[in-house]
C-alpha atoms as a PDB file:
ATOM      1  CA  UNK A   1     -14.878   5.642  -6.714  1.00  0.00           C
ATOM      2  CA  UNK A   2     -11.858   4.075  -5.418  1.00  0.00           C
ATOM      3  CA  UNK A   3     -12.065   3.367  -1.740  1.00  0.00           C
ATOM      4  CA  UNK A   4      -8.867   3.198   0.777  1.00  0.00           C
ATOM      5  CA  UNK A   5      -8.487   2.156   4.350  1.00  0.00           C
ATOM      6  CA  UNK A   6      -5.725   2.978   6.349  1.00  0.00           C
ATOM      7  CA  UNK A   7      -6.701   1.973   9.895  1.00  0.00           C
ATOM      8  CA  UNK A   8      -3.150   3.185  11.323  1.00  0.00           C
ATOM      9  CA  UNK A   9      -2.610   6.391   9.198  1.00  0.00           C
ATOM     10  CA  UNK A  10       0.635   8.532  10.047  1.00  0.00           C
ATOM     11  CA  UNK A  11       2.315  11.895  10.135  1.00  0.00           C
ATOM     12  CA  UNK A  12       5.168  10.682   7.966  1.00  0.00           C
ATOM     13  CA  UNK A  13       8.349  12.872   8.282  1.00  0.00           C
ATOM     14  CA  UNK A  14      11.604  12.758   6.532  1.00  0.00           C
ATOM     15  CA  UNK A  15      15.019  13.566   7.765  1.00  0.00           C
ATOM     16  CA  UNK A  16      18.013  13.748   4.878  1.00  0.00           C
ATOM     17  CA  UNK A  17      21.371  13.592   6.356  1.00  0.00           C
ATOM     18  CA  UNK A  18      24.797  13.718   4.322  1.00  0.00           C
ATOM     19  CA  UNK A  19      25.710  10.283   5.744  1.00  0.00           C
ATOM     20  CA  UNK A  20      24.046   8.235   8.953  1.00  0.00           C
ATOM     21  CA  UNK A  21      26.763   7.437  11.287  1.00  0.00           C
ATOM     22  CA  UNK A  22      25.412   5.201  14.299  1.00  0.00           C
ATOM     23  CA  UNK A  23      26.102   6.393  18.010  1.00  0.00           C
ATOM     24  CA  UNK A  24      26.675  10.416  16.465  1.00  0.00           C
ATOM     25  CA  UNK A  25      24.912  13.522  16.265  1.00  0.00           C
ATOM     26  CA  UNK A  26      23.613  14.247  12.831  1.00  0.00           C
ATOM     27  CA  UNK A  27      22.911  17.488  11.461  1.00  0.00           C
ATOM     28  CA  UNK A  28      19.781  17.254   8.908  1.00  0.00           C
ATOM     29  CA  UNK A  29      20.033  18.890   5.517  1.00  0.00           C
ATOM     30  CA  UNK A  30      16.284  18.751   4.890  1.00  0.00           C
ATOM     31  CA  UNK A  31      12.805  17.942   6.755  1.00  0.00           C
ATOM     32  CA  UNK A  32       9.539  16.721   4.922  1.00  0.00           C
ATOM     33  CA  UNK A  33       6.302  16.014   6.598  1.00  0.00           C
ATOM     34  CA  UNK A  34       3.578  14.346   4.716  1.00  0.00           C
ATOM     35  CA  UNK A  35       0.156  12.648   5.637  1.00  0.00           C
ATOM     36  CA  UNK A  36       1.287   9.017   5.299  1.00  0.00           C
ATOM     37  CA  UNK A  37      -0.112   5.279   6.036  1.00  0.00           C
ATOM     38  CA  UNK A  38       0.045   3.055   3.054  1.00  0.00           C
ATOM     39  CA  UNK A  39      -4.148   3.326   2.055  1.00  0.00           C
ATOM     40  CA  UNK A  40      -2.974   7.319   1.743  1.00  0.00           C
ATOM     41  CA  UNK A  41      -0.125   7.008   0.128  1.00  0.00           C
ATOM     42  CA  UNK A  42      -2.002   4.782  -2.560  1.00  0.00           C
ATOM     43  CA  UNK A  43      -5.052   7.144  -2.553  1.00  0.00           C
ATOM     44  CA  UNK A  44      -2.555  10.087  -3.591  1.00  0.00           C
ATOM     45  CA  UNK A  45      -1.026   8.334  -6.643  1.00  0.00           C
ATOM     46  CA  UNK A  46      -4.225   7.515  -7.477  1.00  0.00           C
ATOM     47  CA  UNK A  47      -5.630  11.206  -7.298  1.00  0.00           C
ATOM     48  CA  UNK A  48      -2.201  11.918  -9.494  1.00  0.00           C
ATOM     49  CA  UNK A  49      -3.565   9.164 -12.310  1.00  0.00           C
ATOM     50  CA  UNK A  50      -6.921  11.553 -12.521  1.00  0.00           C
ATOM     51  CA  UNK A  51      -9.101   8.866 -10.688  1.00  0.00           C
ATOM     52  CA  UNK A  52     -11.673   9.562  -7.867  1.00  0.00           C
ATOM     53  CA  UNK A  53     -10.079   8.276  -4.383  1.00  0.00           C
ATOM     54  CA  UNK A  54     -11.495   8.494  -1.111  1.00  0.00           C
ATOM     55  CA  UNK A  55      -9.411   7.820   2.627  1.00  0.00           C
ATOM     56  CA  UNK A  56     -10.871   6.258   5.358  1.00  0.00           C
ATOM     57  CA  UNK A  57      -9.806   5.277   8.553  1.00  0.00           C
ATOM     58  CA  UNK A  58      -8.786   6.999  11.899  1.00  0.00           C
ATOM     59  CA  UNK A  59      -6.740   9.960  12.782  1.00  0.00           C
ATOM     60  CA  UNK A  60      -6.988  11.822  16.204  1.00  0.00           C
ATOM     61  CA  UNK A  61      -5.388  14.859  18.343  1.00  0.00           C
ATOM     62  CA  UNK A  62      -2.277  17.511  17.160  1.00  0.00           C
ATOM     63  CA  UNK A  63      -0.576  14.794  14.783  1.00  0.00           C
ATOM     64  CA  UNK A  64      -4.372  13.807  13.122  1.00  0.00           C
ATOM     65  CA  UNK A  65      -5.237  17.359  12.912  1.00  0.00           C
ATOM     66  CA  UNK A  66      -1.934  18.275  10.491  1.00  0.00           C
ATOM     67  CA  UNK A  67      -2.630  15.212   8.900  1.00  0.00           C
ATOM     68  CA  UNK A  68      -5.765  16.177   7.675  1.00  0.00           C
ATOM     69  CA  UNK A  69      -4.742  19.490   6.769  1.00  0.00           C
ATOM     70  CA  UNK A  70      -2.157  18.238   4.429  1.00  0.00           C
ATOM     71  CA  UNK A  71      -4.761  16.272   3.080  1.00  0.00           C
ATOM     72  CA  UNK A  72      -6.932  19.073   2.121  1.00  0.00           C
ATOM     73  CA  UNK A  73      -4.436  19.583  -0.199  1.00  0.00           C
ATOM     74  CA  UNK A  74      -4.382  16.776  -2.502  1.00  0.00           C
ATOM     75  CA  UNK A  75      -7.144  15.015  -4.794  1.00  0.00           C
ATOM     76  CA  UNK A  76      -8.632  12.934  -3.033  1.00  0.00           C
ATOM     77  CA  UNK A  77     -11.697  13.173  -0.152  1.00  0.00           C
ATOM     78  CA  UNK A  78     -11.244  12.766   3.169  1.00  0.00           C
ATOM     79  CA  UNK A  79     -13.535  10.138   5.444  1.00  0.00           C
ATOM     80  CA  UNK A  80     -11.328   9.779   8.505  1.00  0.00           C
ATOM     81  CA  UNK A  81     -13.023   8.744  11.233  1.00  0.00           C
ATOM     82  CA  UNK A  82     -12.088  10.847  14.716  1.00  0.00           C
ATOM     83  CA  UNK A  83      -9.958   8.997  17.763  1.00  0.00           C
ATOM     84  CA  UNK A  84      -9.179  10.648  21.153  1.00  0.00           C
ATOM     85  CA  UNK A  85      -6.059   9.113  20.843  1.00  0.00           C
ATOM     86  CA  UNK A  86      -3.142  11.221  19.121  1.00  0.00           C
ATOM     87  CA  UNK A  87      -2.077   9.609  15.471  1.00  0.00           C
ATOM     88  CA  UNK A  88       1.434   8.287  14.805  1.00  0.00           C
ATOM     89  CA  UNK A  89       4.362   9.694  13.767  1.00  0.00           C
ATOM     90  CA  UNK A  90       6.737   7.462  11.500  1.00  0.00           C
ATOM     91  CA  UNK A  91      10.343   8.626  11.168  1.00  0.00           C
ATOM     92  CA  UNK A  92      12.413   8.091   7.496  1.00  0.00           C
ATOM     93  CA  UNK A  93      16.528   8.912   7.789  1.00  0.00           C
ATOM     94  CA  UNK A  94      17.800   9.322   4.627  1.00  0.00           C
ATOM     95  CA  UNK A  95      21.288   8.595   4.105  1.00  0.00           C
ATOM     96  CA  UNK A  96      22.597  10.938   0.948  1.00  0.00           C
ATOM     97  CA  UNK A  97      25.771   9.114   0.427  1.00  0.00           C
ATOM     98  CA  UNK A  98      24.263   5.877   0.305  1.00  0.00           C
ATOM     99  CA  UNK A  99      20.500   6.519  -0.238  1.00  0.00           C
ATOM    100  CA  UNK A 100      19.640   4.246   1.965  1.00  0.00           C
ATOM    101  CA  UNK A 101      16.310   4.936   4.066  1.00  0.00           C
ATOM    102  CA  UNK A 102      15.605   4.492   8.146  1.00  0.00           C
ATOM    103  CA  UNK A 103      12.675   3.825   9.286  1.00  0.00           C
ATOM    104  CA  UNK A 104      11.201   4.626  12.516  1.00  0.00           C
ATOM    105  CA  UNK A 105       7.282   3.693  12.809  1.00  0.00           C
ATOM    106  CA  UNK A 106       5.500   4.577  15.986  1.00  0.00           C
ATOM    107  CA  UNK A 107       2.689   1.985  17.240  1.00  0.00           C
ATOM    108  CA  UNK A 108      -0.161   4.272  16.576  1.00  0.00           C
ATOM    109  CA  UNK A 109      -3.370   5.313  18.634  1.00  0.00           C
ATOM    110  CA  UNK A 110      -5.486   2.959  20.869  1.00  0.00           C
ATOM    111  CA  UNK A 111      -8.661   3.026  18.940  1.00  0.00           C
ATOM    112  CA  UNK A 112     -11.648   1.797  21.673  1.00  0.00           C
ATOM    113  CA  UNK A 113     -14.740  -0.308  20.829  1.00  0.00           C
ATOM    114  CA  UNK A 114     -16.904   2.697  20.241  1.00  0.00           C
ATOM    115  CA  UNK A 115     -14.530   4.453  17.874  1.00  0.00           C
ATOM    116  CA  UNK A 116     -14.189   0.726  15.841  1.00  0.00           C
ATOM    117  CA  UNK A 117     -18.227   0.794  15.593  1.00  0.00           C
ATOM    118  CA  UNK A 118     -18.288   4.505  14.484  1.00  0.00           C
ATOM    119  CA  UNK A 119     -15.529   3.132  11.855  1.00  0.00           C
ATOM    120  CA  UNK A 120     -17.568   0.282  10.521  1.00  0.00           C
ATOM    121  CA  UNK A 121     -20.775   2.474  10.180  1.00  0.00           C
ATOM    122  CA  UNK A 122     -18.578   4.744   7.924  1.00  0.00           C
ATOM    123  CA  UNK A 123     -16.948   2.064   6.226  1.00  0.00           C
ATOM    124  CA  UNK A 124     -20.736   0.576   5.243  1.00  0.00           C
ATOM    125  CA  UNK A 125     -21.587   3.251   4.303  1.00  0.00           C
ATOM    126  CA  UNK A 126     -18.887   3.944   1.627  1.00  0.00           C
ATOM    127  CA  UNK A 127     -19.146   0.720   0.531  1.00  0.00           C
ATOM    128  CA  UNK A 128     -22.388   1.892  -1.255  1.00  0.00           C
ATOM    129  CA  UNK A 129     -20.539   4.122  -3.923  1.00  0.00           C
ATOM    130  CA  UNK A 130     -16.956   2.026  -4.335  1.00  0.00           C
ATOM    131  CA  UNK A 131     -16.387   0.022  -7.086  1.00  0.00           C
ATOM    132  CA  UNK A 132     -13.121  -1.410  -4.817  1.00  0.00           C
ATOM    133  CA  UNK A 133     -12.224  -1.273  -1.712  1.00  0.00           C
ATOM    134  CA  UNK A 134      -8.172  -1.290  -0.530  1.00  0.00           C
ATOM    135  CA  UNK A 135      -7.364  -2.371   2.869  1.00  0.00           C
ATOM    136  CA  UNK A 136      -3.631  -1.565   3.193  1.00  0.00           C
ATOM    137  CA  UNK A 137      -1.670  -1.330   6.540  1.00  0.00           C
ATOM    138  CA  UNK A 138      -0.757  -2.420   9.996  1.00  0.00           C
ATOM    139  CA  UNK A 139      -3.322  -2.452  12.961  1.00  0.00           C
ATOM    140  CA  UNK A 140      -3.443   0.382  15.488  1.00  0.00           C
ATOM    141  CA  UNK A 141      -3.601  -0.897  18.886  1.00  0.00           C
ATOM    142  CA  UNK A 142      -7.212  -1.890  20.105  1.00  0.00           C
ATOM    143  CA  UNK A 143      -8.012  -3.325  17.046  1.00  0.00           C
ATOM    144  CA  UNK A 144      -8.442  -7.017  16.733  1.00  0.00           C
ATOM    145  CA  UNK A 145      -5.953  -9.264  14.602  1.00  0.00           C
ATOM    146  CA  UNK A 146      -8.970 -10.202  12.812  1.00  0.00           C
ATOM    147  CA  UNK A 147     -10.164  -6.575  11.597  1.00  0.00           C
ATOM    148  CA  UNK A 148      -9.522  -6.716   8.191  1.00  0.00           C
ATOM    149  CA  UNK A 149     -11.119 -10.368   7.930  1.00  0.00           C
ATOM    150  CA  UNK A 150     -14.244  -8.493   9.083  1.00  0.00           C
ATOM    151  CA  UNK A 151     -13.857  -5.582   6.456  1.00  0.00           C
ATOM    152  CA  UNK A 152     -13.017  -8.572   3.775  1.00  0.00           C
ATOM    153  CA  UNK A 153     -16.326 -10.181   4.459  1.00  0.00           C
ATOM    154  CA  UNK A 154     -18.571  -7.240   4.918  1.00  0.00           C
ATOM    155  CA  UNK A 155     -17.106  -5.843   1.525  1.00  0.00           C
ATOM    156  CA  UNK A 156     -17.437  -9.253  -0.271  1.00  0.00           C
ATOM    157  CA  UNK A 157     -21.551  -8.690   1.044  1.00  0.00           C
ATOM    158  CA  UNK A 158     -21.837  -5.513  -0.436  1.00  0.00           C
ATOM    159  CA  UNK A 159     -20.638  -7.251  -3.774  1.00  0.00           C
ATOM    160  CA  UNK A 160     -17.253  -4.691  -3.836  1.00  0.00           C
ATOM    161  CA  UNK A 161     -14.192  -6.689  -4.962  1.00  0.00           C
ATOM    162  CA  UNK A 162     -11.205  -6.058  -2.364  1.00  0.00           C
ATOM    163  CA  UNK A 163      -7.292  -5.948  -2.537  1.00  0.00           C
ATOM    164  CA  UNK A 164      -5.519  -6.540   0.665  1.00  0.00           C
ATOM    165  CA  UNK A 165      -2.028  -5.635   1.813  1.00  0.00           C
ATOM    166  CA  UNK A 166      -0.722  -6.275   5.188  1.00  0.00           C
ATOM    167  CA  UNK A 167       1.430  -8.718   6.836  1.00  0.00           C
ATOM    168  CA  UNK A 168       1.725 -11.304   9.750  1.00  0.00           C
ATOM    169  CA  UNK A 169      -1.318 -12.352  11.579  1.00  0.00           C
ATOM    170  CA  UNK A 170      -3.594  -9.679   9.741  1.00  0.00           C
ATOM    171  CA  UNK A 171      -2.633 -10.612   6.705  1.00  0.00           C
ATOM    172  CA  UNK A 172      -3.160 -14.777   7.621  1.00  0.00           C
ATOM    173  CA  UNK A 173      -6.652 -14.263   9.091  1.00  0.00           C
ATOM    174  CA  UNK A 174      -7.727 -11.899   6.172  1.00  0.00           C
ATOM    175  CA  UNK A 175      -6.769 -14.225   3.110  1.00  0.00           C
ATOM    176  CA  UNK A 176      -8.878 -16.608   4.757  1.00  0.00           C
ATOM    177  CA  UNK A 177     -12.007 -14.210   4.293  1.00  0.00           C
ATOM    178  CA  UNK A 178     -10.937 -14.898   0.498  1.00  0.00           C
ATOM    179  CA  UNK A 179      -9.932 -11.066  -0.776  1.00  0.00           C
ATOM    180  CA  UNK A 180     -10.178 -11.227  -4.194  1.00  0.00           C
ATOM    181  CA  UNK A 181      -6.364  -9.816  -4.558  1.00  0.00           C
ATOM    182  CA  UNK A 182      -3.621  -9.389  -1.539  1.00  0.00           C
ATOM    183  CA  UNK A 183      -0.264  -7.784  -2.349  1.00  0.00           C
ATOM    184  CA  UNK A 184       2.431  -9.384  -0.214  1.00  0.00           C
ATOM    185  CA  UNK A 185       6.384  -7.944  -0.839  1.00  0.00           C
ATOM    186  CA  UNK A 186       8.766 -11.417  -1.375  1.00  0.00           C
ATOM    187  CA  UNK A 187       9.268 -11.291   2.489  1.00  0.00           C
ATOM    188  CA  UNK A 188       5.236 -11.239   3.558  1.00  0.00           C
ATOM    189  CA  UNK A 189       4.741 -14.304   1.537  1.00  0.00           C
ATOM    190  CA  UNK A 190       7.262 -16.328   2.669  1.00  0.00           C
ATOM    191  CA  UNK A 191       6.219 -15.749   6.437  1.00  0.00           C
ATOM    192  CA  UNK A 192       2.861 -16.285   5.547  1.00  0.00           C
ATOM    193  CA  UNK A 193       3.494 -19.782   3.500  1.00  0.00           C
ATOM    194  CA  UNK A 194       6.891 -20.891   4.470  1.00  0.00           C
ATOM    195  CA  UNK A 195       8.255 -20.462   1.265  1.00  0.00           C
ATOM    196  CA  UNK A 196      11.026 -18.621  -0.453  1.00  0.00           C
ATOM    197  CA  UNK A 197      10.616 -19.516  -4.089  1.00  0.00           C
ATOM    198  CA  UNK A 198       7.919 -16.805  -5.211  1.00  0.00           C
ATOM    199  CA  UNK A 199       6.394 -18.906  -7.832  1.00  0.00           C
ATOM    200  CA  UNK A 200       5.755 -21.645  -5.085  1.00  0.00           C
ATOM    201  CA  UNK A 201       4.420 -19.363  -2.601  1.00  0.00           C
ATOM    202  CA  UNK A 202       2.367 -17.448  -4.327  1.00  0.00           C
ATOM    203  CA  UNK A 203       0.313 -20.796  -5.202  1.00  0.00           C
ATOM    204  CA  UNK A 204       0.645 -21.264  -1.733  1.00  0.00           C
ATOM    205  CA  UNK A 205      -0.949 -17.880  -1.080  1.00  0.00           C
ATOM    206  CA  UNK A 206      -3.826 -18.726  -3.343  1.00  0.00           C
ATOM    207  CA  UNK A 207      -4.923 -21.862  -1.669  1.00  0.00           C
ATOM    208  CA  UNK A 208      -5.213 -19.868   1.373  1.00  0.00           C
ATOM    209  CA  UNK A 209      -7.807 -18.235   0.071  1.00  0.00           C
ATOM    210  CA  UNK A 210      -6.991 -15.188  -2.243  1.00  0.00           C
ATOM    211  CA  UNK A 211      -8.438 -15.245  -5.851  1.00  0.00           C
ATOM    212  CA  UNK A 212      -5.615 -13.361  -7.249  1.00  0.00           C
ATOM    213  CA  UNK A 213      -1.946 -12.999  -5.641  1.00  0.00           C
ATOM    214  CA  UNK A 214       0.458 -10.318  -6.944  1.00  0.00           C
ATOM    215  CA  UNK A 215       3.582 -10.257  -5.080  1.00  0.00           C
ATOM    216  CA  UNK A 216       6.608  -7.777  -4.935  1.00  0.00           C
ATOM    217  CA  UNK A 217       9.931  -8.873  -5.759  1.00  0.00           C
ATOM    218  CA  UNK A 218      11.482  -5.715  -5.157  1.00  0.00           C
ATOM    219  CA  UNK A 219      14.115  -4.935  -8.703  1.00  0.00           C
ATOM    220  CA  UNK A 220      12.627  -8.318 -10.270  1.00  0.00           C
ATOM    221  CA  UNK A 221       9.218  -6.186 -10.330  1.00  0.00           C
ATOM    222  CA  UNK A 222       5.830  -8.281  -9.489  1.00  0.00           C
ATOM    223  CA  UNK A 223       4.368 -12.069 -10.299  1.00  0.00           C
ATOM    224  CA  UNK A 224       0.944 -12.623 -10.269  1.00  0.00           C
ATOM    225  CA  UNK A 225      -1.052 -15.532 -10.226  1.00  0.00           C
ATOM    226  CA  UNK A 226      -4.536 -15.129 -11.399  1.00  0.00           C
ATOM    227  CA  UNK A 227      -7.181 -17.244 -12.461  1.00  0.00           C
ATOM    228  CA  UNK A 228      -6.666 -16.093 -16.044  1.00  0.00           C
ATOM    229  CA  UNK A 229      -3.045 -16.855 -15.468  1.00  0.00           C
ATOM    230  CA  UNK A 230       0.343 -16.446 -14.020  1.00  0.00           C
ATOM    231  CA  UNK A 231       2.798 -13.577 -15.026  1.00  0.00           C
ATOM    232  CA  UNK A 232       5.663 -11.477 -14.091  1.00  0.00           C
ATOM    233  CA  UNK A 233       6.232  -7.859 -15.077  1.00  0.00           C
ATOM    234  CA  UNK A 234       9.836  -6.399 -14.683  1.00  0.00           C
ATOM    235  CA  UNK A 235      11.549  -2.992 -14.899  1.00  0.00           C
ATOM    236  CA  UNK A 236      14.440  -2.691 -18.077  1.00  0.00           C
ATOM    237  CA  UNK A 237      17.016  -2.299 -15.506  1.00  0.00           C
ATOM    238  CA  UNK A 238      18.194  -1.725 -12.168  1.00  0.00           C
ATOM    239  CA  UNK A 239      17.214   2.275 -11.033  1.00  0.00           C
ATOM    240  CA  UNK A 240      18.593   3.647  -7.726  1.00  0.00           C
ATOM    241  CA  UNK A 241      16.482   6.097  -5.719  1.00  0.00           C
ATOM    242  CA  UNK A 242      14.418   5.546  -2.719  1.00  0.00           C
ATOM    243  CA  UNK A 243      11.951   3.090  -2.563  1.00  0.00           C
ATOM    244  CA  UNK A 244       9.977   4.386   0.028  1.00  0.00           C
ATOM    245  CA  UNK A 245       6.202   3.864  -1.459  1.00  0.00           C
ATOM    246  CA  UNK A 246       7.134   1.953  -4.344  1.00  0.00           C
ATOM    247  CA  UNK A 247       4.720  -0.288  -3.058  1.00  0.00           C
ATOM    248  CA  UNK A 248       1.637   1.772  -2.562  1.00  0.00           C
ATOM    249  CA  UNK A 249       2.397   3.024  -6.321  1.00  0.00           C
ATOM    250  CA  UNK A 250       2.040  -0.285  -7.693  1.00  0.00           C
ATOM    251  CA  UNK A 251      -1.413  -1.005  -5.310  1.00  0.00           C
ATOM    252  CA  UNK A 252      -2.636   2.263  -7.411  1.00  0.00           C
ATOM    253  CA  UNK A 253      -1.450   0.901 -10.477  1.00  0.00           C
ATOM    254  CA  UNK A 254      -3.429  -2.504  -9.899  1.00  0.00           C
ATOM    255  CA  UNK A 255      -6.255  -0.847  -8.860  1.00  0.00           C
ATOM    256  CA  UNK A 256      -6.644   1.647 -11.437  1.00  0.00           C
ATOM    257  CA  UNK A 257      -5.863  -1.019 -14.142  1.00  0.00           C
ATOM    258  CA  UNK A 258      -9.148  -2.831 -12.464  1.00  0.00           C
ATOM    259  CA  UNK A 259     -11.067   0.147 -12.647  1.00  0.00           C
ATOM    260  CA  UNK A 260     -10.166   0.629 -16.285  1.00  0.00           C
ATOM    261  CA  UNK A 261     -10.963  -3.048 -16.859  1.00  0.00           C
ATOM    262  CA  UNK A 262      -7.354  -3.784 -18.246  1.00  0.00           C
ATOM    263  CA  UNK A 263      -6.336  -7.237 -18.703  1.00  0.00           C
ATOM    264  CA  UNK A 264      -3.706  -8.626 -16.447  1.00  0.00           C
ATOM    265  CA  UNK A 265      -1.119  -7.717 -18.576  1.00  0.00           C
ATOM    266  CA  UNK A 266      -1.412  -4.609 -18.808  1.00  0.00           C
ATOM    267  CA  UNK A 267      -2.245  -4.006 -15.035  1.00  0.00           C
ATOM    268  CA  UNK A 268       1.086  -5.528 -14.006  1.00  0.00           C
ATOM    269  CA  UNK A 269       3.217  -3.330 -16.618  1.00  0.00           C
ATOM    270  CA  UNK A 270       0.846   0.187 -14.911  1.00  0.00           C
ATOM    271  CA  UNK A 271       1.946  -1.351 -11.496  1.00  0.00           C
ATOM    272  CA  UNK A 272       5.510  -2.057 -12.088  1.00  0.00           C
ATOM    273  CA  UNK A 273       6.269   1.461 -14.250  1.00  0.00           C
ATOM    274  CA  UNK A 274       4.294   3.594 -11.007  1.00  0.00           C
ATOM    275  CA  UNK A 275       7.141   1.605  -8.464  1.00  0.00           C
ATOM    276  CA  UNK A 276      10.354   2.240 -10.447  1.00  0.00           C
ATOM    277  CA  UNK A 277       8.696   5.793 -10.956  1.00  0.00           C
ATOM    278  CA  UNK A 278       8.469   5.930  -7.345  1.00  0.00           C
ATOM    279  CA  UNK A 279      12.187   4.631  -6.676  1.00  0.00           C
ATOM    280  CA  UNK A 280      12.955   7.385  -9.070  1.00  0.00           C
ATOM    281  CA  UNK A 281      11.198  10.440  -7.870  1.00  0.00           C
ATOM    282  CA  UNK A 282      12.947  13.032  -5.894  1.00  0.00           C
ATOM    283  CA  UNK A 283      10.476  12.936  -3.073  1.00  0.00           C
ATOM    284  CA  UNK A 284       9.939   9.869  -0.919  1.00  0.00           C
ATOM    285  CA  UNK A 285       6.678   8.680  -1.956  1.00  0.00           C
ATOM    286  CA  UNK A 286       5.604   9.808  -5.112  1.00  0.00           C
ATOM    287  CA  UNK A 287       5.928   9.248  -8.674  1.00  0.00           C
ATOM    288  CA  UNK A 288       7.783  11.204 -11.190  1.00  0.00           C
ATOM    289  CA  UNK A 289       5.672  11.079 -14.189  1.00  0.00           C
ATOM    290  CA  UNK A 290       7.765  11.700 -17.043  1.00  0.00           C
ATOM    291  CA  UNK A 291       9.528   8.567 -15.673  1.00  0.00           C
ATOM    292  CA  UNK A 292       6.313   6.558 -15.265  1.00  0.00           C
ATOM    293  CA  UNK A 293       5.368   7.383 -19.041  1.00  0.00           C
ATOM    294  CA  UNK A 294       8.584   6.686 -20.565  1.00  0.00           C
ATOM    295  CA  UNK A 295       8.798   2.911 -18.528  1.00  0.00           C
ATOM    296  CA  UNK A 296       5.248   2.090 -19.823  1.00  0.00           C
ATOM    297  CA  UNK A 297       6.647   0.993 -23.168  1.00  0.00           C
ATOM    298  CA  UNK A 298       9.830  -0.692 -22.016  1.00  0.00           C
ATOM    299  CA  UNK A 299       8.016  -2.972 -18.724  1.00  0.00           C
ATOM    300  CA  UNK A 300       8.522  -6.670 -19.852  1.00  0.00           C
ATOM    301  CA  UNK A 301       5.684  -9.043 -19.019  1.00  0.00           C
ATOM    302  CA  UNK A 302       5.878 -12.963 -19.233  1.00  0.00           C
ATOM    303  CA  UNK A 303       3.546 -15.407 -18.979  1.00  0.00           C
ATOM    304  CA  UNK A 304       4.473 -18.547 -16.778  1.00  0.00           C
ATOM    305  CA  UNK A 305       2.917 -22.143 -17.110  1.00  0.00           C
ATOM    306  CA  UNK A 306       0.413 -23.160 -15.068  1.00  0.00           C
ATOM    307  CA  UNK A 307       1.145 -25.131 -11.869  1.00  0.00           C
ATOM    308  CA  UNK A 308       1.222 -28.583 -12.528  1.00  0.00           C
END
C-alpha cells in the first residue's frame, strides 16, 4: 500500500474562460470541481496505474463533505481525519486563448491540537501496512512549520521509506529529518539552497539531508541525484497543455517505480512520461494514457558525472 498525506486537502474548482482580461467581467465557458491537494492528486494517478493508494489527512464542514464524496468515486481509500473547521477551496482560471492557468489557493482550515493528535494516531497507525509514505503539500493553519519533520521521523521509526514535497520553511525543517527522497520544482530548490544551477543545488539539497533529490525542471523534465547516481530524464519535445498536476503525476510515477523496485532509470522515464501526459490531458490534473504509453519509449535519460 501506497500511503499519501495531504494535511491541507482542497475542493479544487476550475473556471475556463475564452480569454482572461484583468479589471473585466468574464463569462465562464465551463466549471470543474474536483477533490484536490497535491497527496490526492498523486493518490488518483496512482489508483489510475492499478496500484493500492490510500489518503490521509484532514477535511472538515460543506467543502470536506463534497470532497469526500468525490472521493468515493475514485480508486483509492479514504483515511481523512475530521476538522470543525471548513476545508479550502482553490480557484484555477483557465485562459483558452492562451492556456495559461490562474491560481487562486485559499489558506485552509485551522486544525487545533486535538485534531493534530487524532491525525498522528491515524497516521501511526497506517504506517503499519505502507510500504511508503508521501508527504506532499502546504500546511493548514495551526499546524507547526515543523509537522512534516515530525511525520519524517516517526515514518523513518516505523522503517517506511518517505518522499517529501513541499516548499519554504516546511520543506527546510523536513530535509533535515533526512526523507529518503524530496521533490522540489527548479524554484523550491533554489529558495531552499540559494542556487539556480540545478545540478549545484540539488547536491546542495542532498547535504541537507535528503538521500535522494529529484527535482522538476519544468519542459527540461527531472534530475536526480541518488546514491546510485545522478541523471536527468527529458520529454522528446516541447507539448502545450496545462500543467496543472504535472507534478503530482511524476510523485506517482516515482513512487510506483519504487514500489515496483525499478532502477533509477527507469523511475525517472515513468515520472517524466505521467507529467507531459498530464500537460497533455484535457482535464486539469490527470493523465491521458494513450499519451503516457506512447512517451514511455521516446523519454531520454542521461547519466551525469559524479560531483567532484
Amino acid at each position: 500500500m501506497i500511503l499519501t498525506v495531504t494535511l491541507n486537502t482542497a475542493l479544487d474548482l476550475t473556471y475556463r474562460v475564452p480569454a482572461l482580461v484583468p479589471h473585466s467581467s468574464h463569462r465562464v465557458s465551463e466549471v470543474g470541481e474536483r477533490p484536490g491537494g497535491k497527496g490526492l492528486n498523486v493518490a488518483r494517478v496512482l489508483g489510475a496505474l492499478g496500484h493500492e493508494a490510500v489518503v490521509t489527512g484532514f477535511a472538515g464542514g460543506p467543502n470536506g463533505e463534497t470532497l469526500r464524496d468525490r472521493l468515493a468515486g475514485l480508486p483509492l481509500r479514504d483515511a481523512l481525519v475530521p476538522v470543525a473547521g471548513n476545508t479550502r477551496r482553490t480557484l484555477a482560471v483557465v485562459d483558452a486563448a492562451t492556456g495559461d492557468t490562474t491560481q487562486f489557493n485559499e489558506p485552509g482550515p485551522t486544525v487545533t491540537p486535538e485534531e493534530w493528535a487524532a491525525f498522528l494516531t491515524t497516521y501511526e497507525s497506517l504506517l503499519r501496512e505502507a510500504e511508503v509514505v508521501a508527504l506532499c503539500g502546504s500546511l493548514p493553519p495551526g499546524i507547526h512549520v515543523g509537522a512534516y519533520a515530525e511525520l519524517v521521523r516517526r515514518a523513518r521509526a516505523a522503517g517506511v521509506p518517505t518522499l517529501l514535497d513541499t516548499s519554504g520553511e516546511p520543506l527546510r525543517r523536513g530535509i533535515a529529518a533526512r526523507p529518503d527522497l524530496v521533490k522540489p520544482n527548479a524554484d523550491e530548490l533554489a529558495q531552499l539552497t540559494g542556487s539556480r544551477e540545478p545540478l549545484r543545488a540539488t547536491h546542495a539539497a542532498r547535504r541537507r539531508g535528503a538521500r535522494t533529490v529529484v527535482s522538476s525542471l519544468g519542459p527540461d523534465g527531472i534530475l536526480a541525484a541518488t546514491p546510485e547516481g545522478i541523471w536527468q530524464a527529458t520529454p522528446p519535445g516541447k507539448v502545450l497543455g496545462n500543467p496543472t498536476g504535472a507534478g503530482d503525476s511524476a510523485v506517482a510515477g516515482l513512487l510506483s517505480g519504487l514500489v515496483d523496485a525499478l532502477p533509477w532509470p527507469d523511475r525517472l522515464v515513468r515520472a517524466v512520461a505521467l507529467a507531459t501526459a498530464t500537460v497533455l490531458s484535457p482535464t486539469a490534473g490527470d493523465f491521458d494514457r494513450a499519451s503516457y504509453e506512447d512517451l514511455l519509449p521516446r523519454i531520454t535519460v542521461t547519466e551525469h558525472a559524479p560531483a567532484a
